[in-house]
Protein backbone atom coordinates (compact mmCIF):
# COMPACT_ATOMS: atom_id res chain seq x y z
CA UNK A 1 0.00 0.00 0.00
CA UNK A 2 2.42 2.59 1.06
CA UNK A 3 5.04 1.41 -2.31
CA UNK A 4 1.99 2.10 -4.39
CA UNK A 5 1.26 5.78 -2.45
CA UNK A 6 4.82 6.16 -3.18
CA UNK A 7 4.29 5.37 -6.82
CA UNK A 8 1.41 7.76 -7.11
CA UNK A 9 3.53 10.60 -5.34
CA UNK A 10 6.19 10.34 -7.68
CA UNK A 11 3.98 10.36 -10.83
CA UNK A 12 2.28 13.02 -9.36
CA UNK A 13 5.88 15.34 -9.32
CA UNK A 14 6.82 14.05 -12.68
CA UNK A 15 3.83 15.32 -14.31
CA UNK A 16 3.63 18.33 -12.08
CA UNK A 17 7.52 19.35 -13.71
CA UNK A 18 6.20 18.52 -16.90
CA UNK A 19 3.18 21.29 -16.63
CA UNK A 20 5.76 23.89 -14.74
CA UNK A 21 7.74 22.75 -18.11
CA UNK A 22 4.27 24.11 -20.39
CA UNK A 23 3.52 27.10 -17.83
CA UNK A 24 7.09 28.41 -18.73
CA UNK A 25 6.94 28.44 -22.47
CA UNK A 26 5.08 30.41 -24.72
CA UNK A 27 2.74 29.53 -27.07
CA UNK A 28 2.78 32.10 -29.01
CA UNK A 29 6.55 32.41 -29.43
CA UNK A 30 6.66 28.91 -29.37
CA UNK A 31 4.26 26.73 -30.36
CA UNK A 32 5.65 23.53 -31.43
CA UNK A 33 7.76 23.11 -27.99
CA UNK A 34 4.50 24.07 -26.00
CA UNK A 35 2.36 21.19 -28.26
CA UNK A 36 5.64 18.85 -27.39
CA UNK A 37 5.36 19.11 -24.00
CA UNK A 38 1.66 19.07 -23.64
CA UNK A 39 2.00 15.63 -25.35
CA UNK A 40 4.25 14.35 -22.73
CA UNK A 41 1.50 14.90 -20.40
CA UNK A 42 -0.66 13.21 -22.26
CA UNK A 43 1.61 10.26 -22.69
CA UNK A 44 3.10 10.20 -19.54
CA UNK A 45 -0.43 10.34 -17.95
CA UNK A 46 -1.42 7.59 -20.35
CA UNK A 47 1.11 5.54 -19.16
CA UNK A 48 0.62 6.11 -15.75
CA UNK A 49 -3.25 5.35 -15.93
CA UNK A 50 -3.76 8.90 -14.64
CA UNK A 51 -7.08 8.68 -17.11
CA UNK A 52 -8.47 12.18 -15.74
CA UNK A 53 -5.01 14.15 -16.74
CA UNK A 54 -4.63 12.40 -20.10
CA UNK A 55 -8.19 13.28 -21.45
CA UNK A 56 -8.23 16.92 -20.16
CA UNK A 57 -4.18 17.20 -22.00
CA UNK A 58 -6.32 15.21 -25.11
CA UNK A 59 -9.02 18.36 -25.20
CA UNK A 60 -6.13 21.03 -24.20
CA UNK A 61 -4.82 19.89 -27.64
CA UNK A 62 -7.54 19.98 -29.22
CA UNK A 63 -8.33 23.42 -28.00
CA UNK A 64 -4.54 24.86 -29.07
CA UNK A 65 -5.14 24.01 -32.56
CA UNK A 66 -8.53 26.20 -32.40
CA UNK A 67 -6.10 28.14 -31.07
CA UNK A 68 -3.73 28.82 -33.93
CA UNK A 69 -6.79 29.33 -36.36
CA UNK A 70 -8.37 31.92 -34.35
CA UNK A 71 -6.07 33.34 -31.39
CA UNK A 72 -6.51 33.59 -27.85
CA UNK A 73 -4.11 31.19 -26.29
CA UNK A 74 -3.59 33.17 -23.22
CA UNK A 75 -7.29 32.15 -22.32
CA UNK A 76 -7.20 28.52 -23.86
CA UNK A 77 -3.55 27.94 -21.44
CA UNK A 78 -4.43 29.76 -18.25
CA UNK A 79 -7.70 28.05 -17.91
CA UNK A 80 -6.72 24.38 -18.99
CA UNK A 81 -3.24 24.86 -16.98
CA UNK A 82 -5.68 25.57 -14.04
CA UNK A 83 -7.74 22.60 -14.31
CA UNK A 84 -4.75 20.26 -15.06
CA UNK A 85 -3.00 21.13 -11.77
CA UNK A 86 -6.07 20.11 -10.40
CA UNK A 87 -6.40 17.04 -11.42
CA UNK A 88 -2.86 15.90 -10.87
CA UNK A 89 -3.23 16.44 -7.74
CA UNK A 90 -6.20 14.67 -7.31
CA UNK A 91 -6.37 10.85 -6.11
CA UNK A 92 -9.15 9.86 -8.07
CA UNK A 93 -11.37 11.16 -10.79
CA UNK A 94 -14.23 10.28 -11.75
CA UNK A 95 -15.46 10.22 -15.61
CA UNK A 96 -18.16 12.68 -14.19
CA UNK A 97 -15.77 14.66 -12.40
CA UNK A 98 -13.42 14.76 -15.23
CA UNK A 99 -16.22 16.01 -17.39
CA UNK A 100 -17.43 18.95 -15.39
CA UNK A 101 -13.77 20.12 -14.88
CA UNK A 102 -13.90 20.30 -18.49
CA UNK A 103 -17.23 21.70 -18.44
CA UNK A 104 -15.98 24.73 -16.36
CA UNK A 105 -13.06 25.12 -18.90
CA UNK A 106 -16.12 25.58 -21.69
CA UNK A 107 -17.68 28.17 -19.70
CA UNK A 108 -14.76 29.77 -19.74
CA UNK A 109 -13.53 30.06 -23.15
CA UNK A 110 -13.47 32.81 -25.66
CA UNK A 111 -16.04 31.45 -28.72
């Protein structure tokens, strides 16, 4: 039990350096490192059965290439930054919790 918390903890700081890694580059200057490194949350998450993290990084991609058609990646990063620092630190999440976090993200968003 406590190897596994151990486990978790760890994952949890890898993939906590990895977002620090995304906060600290700029999409706009540029955007193929920040779409890099937002894939190795994905991946790492997906690896790591860290389901919650790897579908909101999945829609945060999905969002950045809305993104570079019609601007306002400030928005689309703070908010979806937010919500994945969330959810790596959560435990568990839930498919419904997972959805309303990206709900609130929605809400958010320039259209």
């Amino acid at each position: 039990m406590e190897m596994d918390h151990d486990r978790q903890m760890l994952i949890r700081a890898e993939l906590s350096d990895l977002l620090e890694s995304l906060r600290l580059t700029s999409f706009d200057t540029n955007p193929l490192q920040f779409l890099v490194r937002l894939e190795a949350i994905r991946q790492t998450a997906i690896t790591h059965h860290f389901s919650a993290v790897a579908e909101i990084a999945g829609v945060f991609e999905a969002s950045m290439s809305r993104v570079i058609e019609h601007g306002g990646a400030d928005s689309v990063v703070n908010s979806f930054t937010g919500i994945l620092g969330d959810a790596i630190g959560c435990q568990q999440l839930s498919p419904s919790v997972t959805q309303s976090l990206l709900a609130s993200i929605a809400v958010r968003l320039p259209r």
